[in-house]
PDB file of N, CA and C in Angstrom:
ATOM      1  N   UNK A   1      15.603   1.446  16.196  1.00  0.00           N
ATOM      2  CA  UNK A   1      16.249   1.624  14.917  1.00  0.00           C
ATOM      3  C   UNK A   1      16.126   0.340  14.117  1.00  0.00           C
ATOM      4  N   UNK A   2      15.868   0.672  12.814  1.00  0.00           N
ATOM      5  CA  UNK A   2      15.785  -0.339  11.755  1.00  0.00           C
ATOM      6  C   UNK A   2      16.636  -0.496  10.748  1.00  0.00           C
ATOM      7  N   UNK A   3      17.495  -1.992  10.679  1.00  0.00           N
ATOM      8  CA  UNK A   3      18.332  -1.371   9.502  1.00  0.00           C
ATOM      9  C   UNK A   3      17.983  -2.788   8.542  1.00  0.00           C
ATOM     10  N   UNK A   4      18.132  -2.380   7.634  1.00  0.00           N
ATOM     11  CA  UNK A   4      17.798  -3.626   6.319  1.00  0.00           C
ATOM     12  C   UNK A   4      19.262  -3.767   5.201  1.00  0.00           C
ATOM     13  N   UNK A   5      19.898  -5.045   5.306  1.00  0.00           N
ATOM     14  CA  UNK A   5      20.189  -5.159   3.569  1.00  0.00           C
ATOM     15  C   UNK A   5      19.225  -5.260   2.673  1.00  0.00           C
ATOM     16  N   UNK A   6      19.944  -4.619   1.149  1.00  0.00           N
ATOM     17  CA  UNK A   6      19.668  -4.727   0.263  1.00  0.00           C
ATOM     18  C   UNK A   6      20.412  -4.938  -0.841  1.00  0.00           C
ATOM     19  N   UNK A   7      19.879  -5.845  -1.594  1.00  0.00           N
ATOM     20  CA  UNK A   7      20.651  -5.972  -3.306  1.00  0.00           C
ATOM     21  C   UNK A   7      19.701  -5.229  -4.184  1.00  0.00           C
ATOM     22  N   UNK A   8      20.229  -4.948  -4.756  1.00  0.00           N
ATOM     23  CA  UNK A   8      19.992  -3.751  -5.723  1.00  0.00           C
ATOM     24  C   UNK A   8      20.373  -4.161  -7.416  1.00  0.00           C
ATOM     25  N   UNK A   9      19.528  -4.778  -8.250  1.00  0.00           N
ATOM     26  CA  UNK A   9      19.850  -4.592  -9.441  1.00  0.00           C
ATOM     27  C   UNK A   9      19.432  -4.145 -10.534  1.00  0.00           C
ATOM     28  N   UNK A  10      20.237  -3.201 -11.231  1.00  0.00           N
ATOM     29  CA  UNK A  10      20.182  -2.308 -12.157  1.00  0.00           C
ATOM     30  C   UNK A  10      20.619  -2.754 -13.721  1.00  0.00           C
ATOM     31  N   UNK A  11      20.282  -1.660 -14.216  1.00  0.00           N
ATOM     32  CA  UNK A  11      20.567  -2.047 -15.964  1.00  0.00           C
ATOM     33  C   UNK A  11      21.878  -1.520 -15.788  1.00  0.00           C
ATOM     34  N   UNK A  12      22.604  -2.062 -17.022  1.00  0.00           N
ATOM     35  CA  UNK A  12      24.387  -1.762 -17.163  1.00  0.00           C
ATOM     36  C   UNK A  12      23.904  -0.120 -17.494  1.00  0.00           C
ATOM     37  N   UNK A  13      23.025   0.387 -18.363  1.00  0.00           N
ATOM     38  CA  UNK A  13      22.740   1.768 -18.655  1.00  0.00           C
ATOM     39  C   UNK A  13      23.136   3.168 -18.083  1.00  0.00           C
ATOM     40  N   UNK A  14      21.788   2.165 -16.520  1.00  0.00           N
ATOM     41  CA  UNK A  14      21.968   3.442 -15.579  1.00  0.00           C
ATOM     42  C   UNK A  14      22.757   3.133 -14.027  1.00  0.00           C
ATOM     43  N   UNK A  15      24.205   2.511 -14.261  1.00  0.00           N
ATOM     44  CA  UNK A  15      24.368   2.179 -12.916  1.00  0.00           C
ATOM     45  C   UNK A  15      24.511   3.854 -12.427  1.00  0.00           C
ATOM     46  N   UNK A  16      25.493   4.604 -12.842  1.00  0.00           N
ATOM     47  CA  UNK A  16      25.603   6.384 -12.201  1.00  0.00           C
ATOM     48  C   UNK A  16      24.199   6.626 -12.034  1.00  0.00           C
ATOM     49  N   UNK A  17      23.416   7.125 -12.572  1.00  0.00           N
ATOM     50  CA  UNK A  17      22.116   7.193 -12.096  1.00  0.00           C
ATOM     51  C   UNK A  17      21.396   7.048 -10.603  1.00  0.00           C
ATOM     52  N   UNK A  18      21.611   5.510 -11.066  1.00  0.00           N
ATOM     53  CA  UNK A  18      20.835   4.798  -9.861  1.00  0.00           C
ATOM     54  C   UNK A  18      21.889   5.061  -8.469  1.00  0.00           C
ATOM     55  N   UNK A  19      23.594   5.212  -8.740  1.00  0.00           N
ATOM     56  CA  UNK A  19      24.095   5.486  -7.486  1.00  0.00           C
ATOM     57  C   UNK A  19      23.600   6.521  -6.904  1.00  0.00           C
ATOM     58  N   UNK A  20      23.203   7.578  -8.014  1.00  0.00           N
ATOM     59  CA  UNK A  20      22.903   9.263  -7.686  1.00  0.00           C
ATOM     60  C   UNK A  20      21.630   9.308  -6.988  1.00  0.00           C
ATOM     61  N   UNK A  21      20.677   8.244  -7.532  1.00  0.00           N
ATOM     62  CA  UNK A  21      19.217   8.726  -6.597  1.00  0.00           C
ATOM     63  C   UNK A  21      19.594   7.719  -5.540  1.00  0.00           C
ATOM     64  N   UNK A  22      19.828   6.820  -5.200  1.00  0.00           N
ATOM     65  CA  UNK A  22      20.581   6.210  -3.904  1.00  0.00           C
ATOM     66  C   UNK A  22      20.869   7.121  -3.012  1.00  0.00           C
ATOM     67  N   UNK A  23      22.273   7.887  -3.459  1.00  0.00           N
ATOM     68  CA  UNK A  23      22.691   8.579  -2.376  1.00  0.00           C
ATOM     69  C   UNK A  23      22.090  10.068  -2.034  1.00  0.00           C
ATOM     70  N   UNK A  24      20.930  10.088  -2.773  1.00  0.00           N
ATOM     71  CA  UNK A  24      20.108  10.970  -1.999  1.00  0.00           C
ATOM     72  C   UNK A  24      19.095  10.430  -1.105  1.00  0.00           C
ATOM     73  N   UNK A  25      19.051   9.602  -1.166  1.00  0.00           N
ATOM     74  CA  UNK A  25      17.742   8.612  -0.173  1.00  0.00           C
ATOM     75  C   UNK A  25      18.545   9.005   1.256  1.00  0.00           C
ATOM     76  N   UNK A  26      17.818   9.339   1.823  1.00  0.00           N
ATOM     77  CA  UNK A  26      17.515   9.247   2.952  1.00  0.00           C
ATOM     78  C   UNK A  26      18.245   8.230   4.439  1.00  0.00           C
ATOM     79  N   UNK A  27      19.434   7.509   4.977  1.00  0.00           N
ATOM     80  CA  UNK A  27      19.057   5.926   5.943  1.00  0.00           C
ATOM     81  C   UNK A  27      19.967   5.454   4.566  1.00  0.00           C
ATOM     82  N   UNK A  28      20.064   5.852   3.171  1.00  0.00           N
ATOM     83  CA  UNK A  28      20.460   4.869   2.545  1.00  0.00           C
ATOM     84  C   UNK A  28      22.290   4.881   2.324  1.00  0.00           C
ATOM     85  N   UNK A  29      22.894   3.602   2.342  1.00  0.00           N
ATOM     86  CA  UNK A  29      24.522   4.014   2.056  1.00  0.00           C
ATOM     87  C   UNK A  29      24.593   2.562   1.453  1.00  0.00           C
ATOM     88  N   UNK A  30      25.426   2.975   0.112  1.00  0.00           N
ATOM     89  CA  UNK A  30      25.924   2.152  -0.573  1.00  0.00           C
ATOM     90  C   UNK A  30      27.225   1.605  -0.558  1.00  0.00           C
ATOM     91  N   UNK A  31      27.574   0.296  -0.032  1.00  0.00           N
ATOM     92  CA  UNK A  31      28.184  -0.370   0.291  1.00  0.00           C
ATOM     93  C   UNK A  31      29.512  -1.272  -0.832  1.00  0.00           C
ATOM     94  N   UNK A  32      28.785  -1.761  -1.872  1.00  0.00           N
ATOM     95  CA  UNK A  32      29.601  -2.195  -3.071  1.00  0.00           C
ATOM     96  C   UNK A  32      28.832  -2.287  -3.723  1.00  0.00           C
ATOM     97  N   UNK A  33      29.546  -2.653  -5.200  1.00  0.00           N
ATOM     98  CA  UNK A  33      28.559  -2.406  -6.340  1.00  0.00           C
ATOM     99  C   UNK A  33      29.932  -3.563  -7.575  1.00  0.00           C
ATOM    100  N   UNK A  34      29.017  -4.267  -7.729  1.00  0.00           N
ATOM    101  CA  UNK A  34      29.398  -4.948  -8.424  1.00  0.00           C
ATOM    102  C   UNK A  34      29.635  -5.479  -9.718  1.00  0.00           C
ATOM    103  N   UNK A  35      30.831  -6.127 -10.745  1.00  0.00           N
ATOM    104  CA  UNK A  35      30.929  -5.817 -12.093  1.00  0.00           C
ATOM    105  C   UNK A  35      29.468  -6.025 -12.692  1.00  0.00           C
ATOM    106  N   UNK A  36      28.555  -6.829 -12.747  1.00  0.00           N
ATOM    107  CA  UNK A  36      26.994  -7.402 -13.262  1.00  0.00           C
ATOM    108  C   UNK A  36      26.246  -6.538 -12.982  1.00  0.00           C
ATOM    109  N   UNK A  37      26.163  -4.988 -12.470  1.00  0.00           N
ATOM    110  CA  UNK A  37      24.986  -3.928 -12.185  1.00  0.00           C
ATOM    111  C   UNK A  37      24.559  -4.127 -10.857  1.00  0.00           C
ATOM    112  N   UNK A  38      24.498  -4.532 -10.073  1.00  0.00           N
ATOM    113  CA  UNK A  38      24.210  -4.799  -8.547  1.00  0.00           C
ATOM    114  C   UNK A  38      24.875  -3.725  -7.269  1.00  0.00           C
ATOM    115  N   UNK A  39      24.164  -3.087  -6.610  1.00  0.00           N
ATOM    116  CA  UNK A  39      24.450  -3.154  -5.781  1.00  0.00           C
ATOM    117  C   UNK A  39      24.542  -3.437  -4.235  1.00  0.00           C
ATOM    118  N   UNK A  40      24.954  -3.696  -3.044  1.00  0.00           N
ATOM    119  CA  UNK A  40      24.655  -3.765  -2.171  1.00  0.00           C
ATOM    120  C   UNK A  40      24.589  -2.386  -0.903  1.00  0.00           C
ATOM    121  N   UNK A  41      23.702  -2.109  -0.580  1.00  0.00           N
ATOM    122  CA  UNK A  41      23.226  -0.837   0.378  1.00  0.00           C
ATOM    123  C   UNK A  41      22.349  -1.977   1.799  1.00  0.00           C
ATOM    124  N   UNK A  42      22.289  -0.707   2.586  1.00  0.00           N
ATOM    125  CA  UNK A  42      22.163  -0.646   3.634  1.00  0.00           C
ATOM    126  C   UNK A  42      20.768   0.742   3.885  1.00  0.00           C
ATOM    127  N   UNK A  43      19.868   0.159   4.371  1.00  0.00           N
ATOM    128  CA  UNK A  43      18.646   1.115   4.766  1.00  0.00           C
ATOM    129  C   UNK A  43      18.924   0.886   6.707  1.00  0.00           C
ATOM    130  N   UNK A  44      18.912   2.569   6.340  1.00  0.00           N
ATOM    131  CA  UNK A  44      18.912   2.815   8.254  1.00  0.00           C
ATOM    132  C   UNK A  44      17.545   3.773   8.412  1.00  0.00           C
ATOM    133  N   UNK A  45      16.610   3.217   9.562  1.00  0.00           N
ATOM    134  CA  UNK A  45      15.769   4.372   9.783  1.00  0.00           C
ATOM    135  C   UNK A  45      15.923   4.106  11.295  1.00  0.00           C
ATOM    136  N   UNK A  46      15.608   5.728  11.740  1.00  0.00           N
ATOM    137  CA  UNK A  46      15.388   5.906  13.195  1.00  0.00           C
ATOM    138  C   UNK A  46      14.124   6.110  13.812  1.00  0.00           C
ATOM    139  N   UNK A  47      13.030   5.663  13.092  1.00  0.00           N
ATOM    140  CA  UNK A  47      11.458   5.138  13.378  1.00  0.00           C
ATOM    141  C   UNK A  47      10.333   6.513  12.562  1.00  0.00           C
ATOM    142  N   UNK A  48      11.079   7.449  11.614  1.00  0.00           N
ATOM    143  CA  UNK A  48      10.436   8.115  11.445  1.00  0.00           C
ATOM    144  C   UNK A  48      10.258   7.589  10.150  1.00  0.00           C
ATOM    145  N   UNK A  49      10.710   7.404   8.784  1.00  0.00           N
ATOM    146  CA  UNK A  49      10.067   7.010   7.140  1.00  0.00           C
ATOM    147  C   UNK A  49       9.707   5.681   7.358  1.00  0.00           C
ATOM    148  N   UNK A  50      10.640   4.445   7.834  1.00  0.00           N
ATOM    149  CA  UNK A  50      10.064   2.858   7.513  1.00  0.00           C
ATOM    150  C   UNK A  50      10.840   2.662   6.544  1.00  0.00           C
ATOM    151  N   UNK A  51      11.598   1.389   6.712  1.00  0.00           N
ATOM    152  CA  UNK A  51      12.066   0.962   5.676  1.00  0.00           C
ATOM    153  C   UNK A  51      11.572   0.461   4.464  1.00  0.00           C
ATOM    154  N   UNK A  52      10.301   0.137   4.633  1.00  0.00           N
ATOM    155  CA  UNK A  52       9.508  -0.345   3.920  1.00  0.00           C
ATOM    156  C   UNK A  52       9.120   1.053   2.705  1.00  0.00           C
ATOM    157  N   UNK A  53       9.320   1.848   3.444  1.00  0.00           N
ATOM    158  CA  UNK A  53       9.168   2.988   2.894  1.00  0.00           C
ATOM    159  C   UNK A  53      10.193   3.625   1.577  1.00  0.00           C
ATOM    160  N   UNK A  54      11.276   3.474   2.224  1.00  0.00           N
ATOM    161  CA  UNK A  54      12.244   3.498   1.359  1.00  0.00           C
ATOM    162  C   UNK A  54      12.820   2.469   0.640  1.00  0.00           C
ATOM    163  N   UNK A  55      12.600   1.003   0.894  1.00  0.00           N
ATOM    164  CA  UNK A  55      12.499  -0.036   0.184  1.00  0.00           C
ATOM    165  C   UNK A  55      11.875   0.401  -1.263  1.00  0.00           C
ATOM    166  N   UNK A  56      10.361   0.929  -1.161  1.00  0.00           N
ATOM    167  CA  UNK A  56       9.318   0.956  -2.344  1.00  0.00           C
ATOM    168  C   UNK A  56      10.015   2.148  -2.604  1.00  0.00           C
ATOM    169  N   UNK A  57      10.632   2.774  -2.470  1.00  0.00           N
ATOM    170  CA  UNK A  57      11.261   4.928  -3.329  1.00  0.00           C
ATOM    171  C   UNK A  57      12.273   3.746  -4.338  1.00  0.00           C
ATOM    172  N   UNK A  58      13.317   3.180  -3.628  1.00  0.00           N
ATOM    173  CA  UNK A  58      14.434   2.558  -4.414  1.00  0.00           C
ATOM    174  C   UNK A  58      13.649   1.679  -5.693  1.00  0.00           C
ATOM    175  N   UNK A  59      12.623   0.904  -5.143  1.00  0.00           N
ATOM    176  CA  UNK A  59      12.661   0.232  -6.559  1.00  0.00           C
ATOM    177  C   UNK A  59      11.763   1.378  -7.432  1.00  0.00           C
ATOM    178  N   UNK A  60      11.167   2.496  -6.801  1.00  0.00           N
ATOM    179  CA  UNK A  60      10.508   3.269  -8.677  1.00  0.00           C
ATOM    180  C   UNK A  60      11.893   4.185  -9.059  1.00  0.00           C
ATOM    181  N   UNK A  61      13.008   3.516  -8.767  1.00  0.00           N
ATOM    182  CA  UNK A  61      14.096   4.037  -9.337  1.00  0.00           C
ATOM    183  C   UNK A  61      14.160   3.607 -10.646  1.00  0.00           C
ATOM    184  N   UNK A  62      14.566   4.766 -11.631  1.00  0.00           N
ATOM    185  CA  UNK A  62      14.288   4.454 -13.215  1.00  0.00           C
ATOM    186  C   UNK A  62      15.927   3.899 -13.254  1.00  0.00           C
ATOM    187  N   UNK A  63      15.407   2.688 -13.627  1.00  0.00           N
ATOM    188  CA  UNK A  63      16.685   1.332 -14.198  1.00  0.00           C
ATOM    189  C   UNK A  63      16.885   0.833 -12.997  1.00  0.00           C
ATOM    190  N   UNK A  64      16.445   0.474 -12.001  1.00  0.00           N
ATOM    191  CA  UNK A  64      16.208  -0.431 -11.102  1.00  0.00           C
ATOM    192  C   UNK A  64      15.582  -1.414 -11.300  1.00  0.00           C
ATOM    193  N   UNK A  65      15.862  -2.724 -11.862  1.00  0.00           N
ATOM    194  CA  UNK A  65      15.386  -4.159 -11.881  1.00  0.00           C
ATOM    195  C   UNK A  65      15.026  -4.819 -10.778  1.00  0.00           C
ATOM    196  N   UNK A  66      15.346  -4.506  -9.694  1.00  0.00           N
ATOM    197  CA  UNK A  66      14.899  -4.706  -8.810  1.00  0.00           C
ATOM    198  C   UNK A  66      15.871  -4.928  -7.658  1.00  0.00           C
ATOM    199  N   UNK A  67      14.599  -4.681  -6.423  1.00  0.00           N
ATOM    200  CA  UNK A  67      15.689  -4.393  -5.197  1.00  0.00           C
ATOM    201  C   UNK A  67      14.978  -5.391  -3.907  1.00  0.00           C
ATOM    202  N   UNK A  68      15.606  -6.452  -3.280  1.00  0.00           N
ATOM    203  CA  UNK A  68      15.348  -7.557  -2.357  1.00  0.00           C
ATOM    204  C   UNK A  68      16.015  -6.753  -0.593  1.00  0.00           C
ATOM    205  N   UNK A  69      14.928  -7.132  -0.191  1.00  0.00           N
ATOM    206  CA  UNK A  69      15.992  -7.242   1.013  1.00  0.00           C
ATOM    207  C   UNK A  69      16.371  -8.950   1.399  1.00  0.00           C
ATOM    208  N   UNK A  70      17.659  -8.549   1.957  1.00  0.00           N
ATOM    209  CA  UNK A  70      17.803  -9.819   2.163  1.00  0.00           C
ATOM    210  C   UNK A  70      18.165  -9.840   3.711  1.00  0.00           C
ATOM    211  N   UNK A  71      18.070  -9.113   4.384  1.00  0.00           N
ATOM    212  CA  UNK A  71      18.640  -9.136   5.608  1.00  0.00           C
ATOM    213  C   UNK A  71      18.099  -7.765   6.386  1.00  0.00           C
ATOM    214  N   UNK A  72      17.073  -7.911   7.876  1.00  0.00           N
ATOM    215  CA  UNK A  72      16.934  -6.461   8.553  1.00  0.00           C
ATOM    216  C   UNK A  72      16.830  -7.036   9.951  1.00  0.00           C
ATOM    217  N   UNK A  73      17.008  -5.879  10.764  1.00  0.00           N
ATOM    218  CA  UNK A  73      17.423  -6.157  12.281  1.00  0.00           C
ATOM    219  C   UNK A  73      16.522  -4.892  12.692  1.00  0.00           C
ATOM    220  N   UNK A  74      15.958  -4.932  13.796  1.00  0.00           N
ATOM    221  CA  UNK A  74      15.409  -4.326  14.197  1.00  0.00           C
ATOM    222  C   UNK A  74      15.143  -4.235  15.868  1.00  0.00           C
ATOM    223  N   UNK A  75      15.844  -2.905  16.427  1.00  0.00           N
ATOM    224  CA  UNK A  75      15.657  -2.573  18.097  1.00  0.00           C
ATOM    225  C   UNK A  75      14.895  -1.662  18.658  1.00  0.00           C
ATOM    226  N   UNK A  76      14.202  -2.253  19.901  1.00  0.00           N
ATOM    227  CA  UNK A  76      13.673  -1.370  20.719  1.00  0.00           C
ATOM    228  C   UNK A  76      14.322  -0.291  21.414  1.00  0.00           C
ATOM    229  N   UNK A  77      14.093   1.063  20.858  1.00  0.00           N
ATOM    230  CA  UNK A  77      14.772   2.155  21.467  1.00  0.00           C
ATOM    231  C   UNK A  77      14.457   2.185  23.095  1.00  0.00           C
ATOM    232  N   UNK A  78      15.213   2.735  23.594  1.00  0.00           N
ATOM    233  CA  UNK A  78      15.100   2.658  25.165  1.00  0.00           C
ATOM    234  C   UNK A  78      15.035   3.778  25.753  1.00  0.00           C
TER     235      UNK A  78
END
């Protein structure tokens, strides 16, 4: 299992938006969201999409300025 932080920043425009295609993603849960358009989420995969995968869906999110990971952990299933 793979899990990644992420910051997430958006235009003041579309923060609803961007929560809405978020919480259809897939591994993805949004964590806080902050007064400046930001939020912080969490990517979980269980070896089938890649985070990397869903990393690149989040940022062609329309009003997504952009999205960093800043933090991923990653275990050998057993």
């Amino acid at each position: 299992m793979d899990i990644a932080g992420v910051l997430v920043h958006v235009k003041p425009s579309a923060v609803d938006l961007v929560a809405e295609c978020l919480g259809r993603l897939p591994g993805v849960e949004i964590h806080a969201r902050t007064q400046d358009s930001r939020f912080v989420v969490t990517i979980e995969d269980d070896g089938h999409g890649g985070v990397s995968d869903t990393l690149s869906q989040v940022n062609t999110i329309q009003g997504v300025l952009s999205a960093a990971m800043v933090y991923q952990h990653a275990e050998d299933e057993q």
